[in-house]
C-alpha atoms as a PDB file:
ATOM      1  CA  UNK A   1      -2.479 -13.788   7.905  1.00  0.00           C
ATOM      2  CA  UNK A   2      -1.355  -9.737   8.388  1.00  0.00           C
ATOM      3  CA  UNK A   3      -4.274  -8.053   9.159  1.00  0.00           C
ATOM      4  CA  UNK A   4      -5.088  -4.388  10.290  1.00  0.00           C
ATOM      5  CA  UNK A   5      -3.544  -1.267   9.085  1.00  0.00           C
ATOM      6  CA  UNK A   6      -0.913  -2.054   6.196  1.00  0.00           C
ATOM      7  CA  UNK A   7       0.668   1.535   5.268  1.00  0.00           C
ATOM      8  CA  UNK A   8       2.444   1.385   2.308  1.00  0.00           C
ATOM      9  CA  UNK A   9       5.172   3.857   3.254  1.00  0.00           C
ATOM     10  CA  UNK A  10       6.248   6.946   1.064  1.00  0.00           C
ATOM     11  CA  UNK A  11      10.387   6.873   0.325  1.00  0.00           C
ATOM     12  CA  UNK A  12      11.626  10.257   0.986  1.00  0.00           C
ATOM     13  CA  UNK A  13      14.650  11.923  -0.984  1.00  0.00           C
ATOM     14  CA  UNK A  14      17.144  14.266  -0.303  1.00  0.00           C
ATOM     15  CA  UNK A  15      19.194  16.082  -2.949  1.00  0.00           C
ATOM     16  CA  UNK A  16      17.935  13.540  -5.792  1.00  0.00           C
ATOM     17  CA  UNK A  17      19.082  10.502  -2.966  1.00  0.00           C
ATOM     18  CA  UNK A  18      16.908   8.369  -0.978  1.00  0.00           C
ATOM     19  CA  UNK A  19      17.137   9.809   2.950  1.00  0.00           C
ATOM     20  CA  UNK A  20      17.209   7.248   5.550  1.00  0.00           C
ATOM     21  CA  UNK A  21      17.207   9.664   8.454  1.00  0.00           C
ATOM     22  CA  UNK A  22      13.628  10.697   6.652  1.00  0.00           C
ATOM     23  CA  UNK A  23      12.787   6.992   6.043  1.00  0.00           C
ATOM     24  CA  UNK A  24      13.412   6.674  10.045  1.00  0.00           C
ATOM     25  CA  UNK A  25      10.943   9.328  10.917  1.00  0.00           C
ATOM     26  CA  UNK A  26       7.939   8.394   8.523  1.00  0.00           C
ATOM     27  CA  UNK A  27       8.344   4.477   9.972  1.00  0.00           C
ATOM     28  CA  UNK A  28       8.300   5.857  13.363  1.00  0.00           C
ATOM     29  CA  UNK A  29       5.088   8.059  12.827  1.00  0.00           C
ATOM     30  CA  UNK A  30       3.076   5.231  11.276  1.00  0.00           C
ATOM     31  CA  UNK A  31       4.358   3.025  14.145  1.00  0.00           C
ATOM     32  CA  UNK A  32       3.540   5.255  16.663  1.00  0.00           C
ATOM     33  CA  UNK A  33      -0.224   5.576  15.333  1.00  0.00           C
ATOM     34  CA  UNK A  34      -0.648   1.870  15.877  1.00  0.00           C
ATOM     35  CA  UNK A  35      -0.425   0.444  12.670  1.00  0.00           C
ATOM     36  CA  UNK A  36       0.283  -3.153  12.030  1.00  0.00           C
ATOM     37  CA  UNK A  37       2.462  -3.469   9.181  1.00  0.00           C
ATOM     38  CA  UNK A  38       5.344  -1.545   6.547  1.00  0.00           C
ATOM     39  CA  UNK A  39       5.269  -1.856   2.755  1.00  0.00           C
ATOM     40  CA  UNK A  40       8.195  -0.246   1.111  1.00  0.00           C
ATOM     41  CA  UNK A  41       8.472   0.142  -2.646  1.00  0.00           C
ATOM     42  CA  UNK A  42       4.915  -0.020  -3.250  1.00  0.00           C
ATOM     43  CA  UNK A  43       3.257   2.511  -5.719  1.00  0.00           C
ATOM     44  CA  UNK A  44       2.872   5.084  -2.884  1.00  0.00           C
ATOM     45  CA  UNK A  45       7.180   4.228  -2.709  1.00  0.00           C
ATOM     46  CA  UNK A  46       7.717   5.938  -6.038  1.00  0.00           C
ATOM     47  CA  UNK A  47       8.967   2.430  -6.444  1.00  0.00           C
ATOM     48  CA  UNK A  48       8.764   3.184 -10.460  1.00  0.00           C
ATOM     49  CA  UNK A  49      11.587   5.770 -10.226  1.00  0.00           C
ATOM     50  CA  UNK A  50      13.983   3.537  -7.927  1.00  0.00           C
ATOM     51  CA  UNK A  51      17.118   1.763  -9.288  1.00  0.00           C
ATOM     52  CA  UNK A  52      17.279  -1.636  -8.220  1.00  0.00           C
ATOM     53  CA  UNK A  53      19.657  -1.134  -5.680  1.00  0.00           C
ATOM     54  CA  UNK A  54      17.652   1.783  -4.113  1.00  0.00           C
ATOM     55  CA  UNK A  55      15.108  -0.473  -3.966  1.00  0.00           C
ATOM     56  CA  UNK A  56      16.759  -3.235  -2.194  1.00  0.00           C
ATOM     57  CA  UNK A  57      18.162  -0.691  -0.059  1.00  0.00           C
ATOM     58  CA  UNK A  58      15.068   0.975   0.991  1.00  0.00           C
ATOM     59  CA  UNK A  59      13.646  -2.824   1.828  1.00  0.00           C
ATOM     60  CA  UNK A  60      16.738  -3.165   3.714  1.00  0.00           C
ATOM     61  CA  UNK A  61      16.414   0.078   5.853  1.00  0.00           C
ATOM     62  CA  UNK A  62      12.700  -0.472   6.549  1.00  0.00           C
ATOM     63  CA  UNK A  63      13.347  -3.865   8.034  1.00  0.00           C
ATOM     64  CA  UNK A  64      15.940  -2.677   9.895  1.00  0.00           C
ATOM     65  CA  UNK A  65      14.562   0.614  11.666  1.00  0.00           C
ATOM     66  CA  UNK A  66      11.349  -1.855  12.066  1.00  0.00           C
ATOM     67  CA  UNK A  67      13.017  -4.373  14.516  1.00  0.00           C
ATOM     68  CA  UNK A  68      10.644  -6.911  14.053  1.00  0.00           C
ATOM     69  CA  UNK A  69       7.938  -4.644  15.805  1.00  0.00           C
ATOM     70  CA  UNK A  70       5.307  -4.834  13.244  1.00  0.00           C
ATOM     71  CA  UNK A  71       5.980  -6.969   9.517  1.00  0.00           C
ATOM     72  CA  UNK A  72       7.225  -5.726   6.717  1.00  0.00           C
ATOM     73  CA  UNK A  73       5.647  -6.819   3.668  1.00  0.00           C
ATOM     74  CA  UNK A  74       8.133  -5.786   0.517  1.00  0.00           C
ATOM     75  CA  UNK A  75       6.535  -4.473  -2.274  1.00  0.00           C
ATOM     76  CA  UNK A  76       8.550  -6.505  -5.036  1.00  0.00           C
ATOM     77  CA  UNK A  77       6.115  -6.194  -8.367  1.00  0.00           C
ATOM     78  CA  UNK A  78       7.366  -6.314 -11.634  1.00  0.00           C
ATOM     79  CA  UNK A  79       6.213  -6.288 -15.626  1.00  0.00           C
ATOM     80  CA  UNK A  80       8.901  -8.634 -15.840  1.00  0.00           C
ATOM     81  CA  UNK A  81       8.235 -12.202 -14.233  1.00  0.00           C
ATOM     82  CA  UNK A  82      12.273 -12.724 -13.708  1.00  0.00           C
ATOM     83  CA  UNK A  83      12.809  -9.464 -12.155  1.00  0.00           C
ATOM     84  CA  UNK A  84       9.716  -9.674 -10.004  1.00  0.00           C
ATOM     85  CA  UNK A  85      11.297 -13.412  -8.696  1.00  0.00           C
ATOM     86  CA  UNK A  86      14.790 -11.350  -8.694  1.00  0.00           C
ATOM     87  CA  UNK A  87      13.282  -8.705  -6.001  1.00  0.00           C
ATOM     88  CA  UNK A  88      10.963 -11.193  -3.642  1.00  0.00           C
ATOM     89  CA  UNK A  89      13.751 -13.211  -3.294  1.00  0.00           C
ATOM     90  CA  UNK A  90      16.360 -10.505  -2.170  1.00  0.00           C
ATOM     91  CA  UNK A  91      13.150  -9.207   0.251  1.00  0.00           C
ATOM     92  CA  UNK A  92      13.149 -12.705   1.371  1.00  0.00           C
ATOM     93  CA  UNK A  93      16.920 -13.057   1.977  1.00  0.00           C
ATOM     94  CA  UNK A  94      16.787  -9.126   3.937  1.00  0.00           C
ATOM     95  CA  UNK A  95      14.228 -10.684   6.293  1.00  0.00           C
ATOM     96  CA  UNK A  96      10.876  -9.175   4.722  1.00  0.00           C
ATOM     97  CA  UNK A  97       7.683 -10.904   6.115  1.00  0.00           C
ATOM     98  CA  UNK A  98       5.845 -10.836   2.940  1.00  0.00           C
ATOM     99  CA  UNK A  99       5.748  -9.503  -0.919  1.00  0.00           C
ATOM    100  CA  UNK A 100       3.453  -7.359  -2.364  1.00  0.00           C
ATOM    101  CA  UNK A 101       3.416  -7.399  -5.808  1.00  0.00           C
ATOM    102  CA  UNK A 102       1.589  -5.066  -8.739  1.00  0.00           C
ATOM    103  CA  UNK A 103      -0.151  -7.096 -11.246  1.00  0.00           C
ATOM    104  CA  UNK A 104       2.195  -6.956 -14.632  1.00  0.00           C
ATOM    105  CA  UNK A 105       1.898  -3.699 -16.424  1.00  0.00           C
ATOM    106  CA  UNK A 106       2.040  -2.629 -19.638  1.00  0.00           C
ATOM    107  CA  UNK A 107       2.457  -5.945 -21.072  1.00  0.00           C
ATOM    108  CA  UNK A 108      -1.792  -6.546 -20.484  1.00  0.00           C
ATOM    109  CA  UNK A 109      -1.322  -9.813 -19.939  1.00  0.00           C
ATOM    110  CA  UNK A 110      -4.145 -12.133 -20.460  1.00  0.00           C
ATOM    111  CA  UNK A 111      -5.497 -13.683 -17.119  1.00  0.00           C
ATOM    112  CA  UNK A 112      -4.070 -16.756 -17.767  1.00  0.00           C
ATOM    113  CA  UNK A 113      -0.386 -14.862 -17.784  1.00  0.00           C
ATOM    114  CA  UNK A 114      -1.527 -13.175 -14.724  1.00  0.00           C
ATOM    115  CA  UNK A 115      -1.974 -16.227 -13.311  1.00  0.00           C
ATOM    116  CA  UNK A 116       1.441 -18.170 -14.419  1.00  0.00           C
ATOM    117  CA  UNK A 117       3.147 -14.665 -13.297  1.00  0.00           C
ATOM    118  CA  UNK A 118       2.184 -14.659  -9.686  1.00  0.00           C
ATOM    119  CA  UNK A 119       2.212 -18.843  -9.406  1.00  0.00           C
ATOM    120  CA  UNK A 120       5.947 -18.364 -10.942  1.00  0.00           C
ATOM    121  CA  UNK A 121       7.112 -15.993  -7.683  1.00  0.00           C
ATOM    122  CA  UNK A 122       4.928 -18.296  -5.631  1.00  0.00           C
ATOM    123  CA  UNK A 123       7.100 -21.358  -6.381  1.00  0.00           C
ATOM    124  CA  UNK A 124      10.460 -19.228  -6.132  1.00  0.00           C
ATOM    125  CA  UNK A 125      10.002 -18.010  -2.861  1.00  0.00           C
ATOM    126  CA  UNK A 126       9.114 -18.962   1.228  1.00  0.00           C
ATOM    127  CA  UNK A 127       7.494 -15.617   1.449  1.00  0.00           C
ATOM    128  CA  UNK A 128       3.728 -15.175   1.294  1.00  0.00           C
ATOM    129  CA  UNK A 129       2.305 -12.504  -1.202  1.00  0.00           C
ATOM    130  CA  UNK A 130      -0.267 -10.165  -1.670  1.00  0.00           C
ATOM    131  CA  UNK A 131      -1.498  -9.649  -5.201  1.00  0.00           C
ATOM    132  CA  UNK A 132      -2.208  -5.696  -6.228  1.00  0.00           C
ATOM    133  CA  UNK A 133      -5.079  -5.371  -8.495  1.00  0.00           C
ATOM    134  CA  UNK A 134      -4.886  -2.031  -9.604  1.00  0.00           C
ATOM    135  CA  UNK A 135      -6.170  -1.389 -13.498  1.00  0.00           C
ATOM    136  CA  UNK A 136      -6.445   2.281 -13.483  1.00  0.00           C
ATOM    137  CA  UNK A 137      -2.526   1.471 -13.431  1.00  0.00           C
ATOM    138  CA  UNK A 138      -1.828  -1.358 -14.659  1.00  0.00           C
ATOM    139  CA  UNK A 139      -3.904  -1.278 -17.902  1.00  0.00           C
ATOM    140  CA  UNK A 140      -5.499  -4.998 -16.977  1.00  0.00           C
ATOM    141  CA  UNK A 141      -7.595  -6.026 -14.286  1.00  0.00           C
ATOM    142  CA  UNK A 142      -7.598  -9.691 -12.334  1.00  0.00           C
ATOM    143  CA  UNK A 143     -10.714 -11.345 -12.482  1.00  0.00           C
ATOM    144  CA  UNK A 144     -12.234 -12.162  -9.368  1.00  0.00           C
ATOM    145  CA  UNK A 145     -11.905 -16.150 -10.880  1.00  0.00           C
ATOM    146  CA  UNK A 146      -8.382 -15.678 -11.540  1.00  0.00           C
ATOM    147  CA  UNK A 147      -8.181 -14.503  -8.123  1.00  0.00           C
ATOM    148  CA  UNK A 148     -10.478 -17.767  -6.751  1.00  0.00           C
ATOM    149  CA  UNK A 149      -7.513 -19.678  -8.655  1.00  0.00           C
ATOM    150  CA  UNK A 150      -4.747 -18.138  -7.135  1.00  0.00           C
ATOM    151  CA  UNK A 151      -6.506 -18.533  -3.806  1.00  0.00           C
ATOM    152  CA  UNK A 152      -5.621 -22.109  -4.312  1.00  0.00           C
ATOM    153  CA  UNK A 153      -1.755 -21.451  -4.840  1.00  0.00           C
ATOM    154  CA  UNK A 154       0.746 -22.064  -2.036  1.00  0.00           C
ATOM    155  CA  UNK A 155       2.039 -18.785  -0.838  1.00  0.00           C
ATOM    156  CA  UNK A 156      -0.542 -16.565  -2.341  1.00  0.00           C
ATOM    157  CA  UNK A 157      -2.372 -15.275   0.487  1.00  0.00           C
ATOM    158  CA  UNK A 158      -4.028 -12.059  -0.279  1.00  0.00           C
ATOM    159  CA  UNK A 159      -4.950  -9.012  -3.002  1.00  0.00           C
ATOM    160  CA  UNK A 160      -4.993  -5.643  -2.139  1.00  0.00           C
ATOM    161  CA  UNK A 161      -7.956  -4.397  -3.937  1.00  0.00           C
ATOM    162  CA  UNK A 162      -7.644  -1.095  -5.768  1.00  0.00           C
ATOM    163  CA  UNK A 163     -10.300  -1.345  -8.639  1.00  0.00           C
ATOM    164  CA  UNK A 164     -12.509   1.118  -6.832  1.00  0.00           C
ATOM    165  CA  UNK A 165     -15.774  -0.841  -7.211  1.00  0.00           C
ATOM    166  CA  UNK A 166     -17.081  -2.667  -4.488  1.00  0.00           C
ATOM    167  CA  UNK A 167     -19.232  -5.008  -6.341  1.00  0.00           C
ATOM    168  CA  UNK A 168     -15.709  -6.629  -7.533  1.00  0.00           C
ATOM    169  CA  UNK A 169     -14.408  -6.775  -3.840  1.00  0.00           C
ATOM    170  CA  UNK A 170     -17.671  -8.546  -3.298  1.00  0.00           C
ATOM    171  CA  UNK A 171     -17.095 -11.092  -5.761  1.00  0.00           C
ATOM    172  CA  UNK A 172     -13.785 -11.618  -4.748  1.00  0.00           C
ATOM    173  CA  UNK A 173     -14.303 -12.567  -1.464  1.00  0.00           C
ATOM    174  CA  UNK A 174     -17.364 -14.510  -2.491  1.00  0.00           C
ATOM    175  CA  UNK A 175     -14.851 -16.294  -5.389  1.00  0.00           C
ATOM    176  CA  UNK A 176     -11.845 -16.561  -3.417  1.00  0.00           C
ATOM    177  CA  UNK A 177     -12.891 -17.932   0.255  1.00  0.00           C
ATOM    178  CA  UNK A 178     -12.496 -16.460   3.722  1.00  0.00           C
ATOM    179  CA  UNK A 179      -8.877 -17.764   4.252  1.00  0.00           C
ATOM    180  CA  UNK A 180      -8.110 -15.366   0.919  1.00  0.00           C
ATOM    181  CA  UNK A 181      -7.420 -12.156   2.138  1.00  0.00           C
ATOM    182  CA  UNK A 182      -8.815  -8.830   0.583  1.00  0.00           C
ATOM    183  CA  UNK A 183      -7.148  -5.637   1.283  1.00  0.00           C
ATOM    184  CA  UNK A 184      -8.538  -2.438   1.163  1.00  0.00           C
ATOM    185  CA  UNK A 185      -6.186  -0.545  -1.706  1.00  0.00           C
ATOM    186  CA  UNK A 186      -9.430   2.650  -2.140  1.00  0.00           C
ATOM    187  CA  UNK A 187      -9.510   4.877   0.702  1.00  0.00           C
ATOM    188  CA  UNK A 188     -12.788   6.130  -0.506  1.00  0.00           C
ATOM    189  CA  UNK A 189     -14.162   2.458  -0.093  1.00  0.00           C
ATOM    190  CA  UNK A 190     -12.266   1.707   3.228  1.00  0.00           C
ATOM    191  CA  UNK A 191     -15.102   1.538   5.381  1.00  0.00           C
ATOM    192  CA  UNK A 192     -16.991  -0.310   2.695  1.00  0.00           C
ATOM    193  CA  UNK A 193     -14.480  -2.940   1.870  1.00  0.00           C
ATOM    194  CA  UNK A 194     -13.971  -3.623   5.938  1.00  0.00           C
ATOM    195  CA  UNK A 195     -17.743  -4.221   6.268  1.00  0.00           C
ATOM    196  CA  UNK A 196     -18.166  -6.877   3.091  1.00  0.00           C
ATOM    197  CA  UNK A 197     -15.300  -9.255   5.076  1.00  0.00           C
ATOM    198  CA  UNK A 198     -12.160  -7.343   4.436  1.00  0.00           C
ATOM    199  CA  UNK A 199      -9.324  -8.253   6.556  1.00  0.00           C
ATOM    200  CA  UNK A 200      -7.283  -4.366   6.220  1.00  0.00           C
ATOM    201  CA  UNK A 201      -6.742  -1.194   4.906  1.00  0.00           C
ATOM    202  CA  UNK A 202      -3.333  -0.556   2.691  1.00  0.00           C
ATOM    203  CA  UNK A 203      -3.952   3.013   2.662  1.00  0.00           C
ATOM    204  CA  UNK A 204      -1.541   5.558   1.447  1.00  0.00           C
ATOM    205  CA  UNK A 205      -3.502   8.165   3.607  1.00  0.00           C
ATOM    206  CA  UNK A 206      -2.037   5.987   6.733  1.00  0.00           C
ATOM    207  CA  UNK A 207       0.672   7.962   5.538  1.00  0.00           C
ATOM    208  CA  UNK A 208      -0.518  11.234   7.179  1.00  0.00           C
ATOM    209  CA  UNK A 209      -3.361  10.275   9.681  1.00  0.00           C
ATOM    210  CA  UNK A 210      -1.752   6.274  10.666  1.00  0.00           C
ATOM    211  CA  UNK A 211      -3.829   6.652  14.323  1.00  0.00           C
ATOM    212  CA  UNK A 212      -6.938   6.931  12.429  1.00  0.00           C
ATOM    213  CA  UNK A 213      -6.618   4.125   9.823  1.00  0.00           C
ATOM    214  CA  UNK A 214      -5.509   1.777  12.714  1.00  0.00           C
ATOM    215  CA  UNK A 215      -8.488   2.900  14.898  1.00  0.00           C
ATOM    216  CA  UNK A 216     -10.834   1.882  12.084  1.00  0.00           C
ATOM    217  CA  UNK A 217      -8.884  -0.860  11.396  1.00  0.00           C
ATOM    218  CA  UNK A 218      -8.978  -2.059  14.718  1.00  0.00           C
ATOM    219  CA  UNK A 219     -12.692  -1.172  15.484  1.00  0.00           C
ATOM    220  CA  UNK A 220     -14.140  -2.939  12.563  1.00  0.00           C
ATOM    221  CA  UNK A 221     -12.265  -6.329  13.630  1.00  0.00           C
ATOM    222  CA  UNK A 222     -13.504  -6.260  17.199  1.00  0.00           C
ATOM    223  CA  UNK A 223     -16.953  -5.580  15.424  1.00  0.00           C
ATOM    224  CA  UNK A 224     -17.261  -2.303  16.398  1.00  0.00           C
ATOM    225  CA  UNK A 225     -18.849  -1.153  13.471  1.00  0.00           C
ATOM    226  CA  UNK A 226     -20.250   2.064  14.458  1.00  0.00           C
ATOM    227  CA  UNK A 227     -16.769   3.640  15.292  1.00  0.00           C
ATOM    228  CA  UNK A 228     -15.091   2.004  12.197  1.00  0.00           C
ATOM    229  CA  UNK A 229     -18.206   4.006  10.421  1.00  0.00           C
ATOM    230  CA  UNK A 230     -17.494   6.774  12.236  1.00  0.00           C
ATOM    231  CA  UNK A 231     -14.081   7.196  11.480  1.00  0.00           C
ATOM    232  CA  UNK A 232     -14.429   6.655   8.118  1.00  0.00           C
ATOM    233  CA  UNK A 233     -16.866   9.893   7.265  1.00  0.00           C
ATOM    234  CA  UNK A 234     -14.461  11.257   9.621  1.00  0.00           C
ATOM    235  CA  UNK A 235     -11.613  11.352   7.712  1.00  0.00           C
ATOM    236  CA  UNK A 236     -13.572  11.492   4.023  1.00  0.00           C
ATOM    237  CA  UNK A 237     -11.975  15.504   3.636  1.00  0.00           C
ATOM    238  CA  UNK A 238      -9.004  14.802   4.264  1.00  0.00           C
ATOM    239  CA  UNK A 239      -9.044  11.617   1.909  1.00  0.00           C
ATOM    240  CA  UNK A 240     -10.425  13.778  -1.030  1.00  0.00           C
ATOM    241  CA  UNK A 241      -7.788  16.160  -0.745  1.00  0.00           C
ATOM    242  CA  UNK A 242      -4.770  13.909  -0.673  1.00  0.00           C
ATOM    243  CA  UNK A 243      -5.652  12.383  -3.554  1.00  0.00           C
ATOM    244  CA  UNK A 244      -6.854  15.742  -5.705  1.00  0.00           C
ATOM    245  CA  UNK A 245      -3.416  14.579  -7.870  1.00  0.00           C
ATOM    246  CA  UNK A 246      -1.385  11.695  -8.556  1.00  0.00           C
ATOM    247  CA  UNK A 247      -0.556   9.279  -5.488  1.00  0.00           C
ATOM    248  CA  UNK A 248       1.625  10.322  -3.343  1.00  0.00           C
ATOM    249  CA  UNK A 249       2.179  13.818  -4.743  1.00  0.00           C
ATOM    250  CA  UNK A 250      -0.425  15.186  -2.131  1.00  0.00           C
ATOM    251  CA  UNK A 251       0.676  12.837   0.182  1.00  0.00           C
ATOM    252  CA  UNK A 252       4.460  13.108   0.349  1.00  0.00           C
ATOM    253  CA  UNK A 253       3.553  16.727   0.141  1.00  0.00           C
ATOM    254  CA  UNK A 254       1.179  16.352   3.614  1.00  0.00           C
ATOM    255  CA  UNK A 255       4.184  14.413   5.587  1.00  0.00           C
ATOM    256  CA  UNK A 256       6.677  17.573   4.821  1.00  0.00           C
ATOM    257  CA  UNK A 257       4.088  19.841   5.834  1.00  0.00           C
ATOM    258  CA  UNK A 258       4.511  17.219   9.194  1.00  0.00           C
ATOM    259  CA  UNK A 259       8.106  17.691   9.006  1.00  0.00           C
ATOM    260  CA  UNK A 260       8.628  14.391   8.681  1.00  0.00           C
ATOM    261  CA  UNK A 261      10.636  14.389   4.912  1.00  0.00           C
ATOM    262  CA  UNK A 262      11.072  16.685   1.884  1.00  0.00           C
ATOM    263  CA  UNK A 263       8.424  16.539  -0.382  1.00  0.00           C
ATOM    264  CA  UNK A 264      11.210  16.128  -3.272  1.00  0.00           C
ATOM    265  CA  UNK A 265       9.809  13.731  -5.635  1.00  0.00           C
ATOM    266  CA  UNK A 266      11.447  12.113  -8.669  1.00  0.00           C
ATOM    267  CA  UNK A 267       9.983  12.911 -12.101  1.00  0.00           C
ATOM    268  CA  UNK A 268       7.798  12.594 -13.635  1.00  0.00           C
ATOM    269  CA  UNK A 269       6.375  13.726 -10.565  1.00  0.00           C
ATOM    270  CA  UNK A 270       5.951  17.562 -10.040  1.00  0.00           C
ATOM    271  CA  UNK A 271       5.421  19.524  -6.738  1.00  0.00           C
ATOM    272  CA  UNK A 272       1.617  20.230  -6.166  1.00  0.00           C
ATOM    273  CA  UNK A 273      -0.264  23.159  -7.715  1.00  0.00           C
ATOM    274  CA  UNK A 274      -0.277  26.212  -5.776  1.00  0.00           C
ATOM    275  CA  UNK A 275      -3.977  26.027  -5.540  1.00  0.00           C
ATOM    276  CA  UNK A 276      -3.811  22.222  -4.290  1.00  0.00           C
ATOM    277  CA  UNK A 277      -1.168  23.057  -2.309  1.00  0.00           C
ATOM    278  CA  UNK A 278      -3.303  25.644  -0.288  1.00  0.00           C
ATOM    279  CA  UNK A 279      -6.442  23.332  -0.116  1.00  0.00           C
ATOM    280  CA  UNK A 280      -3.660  20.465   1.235  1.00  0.00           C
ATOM    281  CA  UNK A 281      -2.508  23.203   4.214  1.00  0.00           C
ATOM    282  CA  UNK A 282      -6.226  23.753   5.288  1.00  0.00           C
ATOM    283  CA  UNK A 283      -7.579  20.587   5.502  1.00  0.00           C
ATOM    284  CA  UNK A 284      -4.449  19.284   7.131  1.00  0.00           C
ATOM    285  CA  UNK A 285      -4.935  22.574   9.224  1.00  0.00           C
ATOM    286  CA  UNK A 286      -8.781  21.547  10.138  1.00  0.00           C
ATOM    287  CA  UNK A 287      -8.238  18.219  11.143  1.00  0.00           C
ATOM    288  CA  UNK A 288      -5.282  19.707  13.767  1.00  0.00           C
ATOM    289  CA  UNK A 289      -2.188  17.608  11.603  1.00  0.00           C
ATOM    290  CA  UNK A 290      -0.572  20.843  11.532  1.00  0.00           C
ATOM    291  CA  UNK A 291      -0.720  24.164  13.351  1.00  0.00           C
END
């Protein structure tokens, strides 16, 4: 079961390419903050914007310049069930540890097709997967029941839970067992999520601050509950501001501040507002990310 801090990694570009070099130096941040696990090609990726082959390659590089030190769990989601087996497969092949993959989108399947979707990539793959349940993105949500049922799939292990209401999360874990695991996908509801029998944070704000999302993390699985607490209100600024636009404008934005990348995004993506973009400097300022 992967457990602990998750990051779903940004992909960084240079002159309209994907940049390894940058790749290398956003893994090795997040790995030198202590966190457990890499997910390329995830939302956070820009994985919508990727060819294929970028995408394959970026799952390639991350499982390279990881070396086995932490797993990498692919992010291999699809609208299309074929092309979603198509990906997971090729992650399996490049030595990925796991799949995470976006509930369909656009096509608002019914929960019954959400269902057949993820049991289909179950039964083509070795790998186990993580379920994203994301509506605000998506446009449908997975019932905690549907969840329950996949609990009982082979393979399907997990959901990273991004709905943003806690009562859900609570019924999932209630629905779905405690060998089902449930992800935190909200950094706003981190703390929260750990606290109702979460087993991790996939937190795009790992990104930026990876030391602090392991620490809680860590703390709330050793029952230290006050310092997972802690850290959370801790860190609620700096969560506000990297999400005051579309994931992971503000945070691709926050790692060139860093130095780790360029914060060239594909569109539809834009650069940040000038007035975000000052807000982004101080808070990363205040918490001492950059000088």
């Amino acid at each position: 079961m992967f457990a602990g801090s998750l990051v779903p990694i940004i992909t960084p570009f240079k002159q309209g390419k994907v940049d390894r070099d940058g790749l290398e130096r956003v893994i090795e941040h997040v790995l030198a903050g202590g966190s457990d696990g890499l997910i390329p090609c995830g939302t956070t990726g820009e994985s919508a914007t990727l060819s294929h082959e970028e995408h394959e390659e970026v799952i390639r590089w991350t499982i390279e310049i990881a070396r086995k030190r932490v797993p990498v769990i692919a992010g291999t989601g699809s609208n299309s069930t074929a092309e979603a087996i198509r990906l997971t497969q090729s992650a399996e092949k490049a030595g990925a540890a796991g799949a995470l993959l976006i509930s369909p989108y656009y096509n608002k399947p019914t929960q019954e097709g959400i269902f057949q979707h993820y049991k289909a990539v179950a039964e083509a793959t070795r790998l186990p997967i993580l379920v994203y349940n994301i509506p605000g993105r998506t446009g449908s949500k997975i019932e905690p029941a549907t969840l329950a049922r996949m609990a009982k799939v082979p393979r399907i292990v997990g959901v990273k839970e991004a709905t943003g209401a806690i009562e859900t999360t609570i019924e999932i874990i209630a629905a779905a067992g405690s060998e089902f695991g449930v992800y935190s996908g909200e950094d706003t509801l981190n703390f929260p999520i750990l606290a109702a029998g979460g087993k991790g944070l996939i937190s795009a704000v790992a990104n930026v601050a990876p030391k602090a999302l392991a620490d809680m993390a860590h703390a709330a699985a050793a029952g230290r509950w006050e310092d997972a607490r802690r850290i959370h209100f801790e860190l609620l600024e700096l969560v506000k501001v990297l999400f005051v636009e579309t994931n992971p404008i503000p945070v691709k934005t926050a790692c060139a501040l860093l130095g780790l990348c360029s914060a060239e995004m594909r569109l539809p993506l834009t650069p940040m507002s000038e007035g975000n973009l000052a807000k982004l400097k101080q808070v990363l300022a205040d918490y001492k990310l950059v000088r």
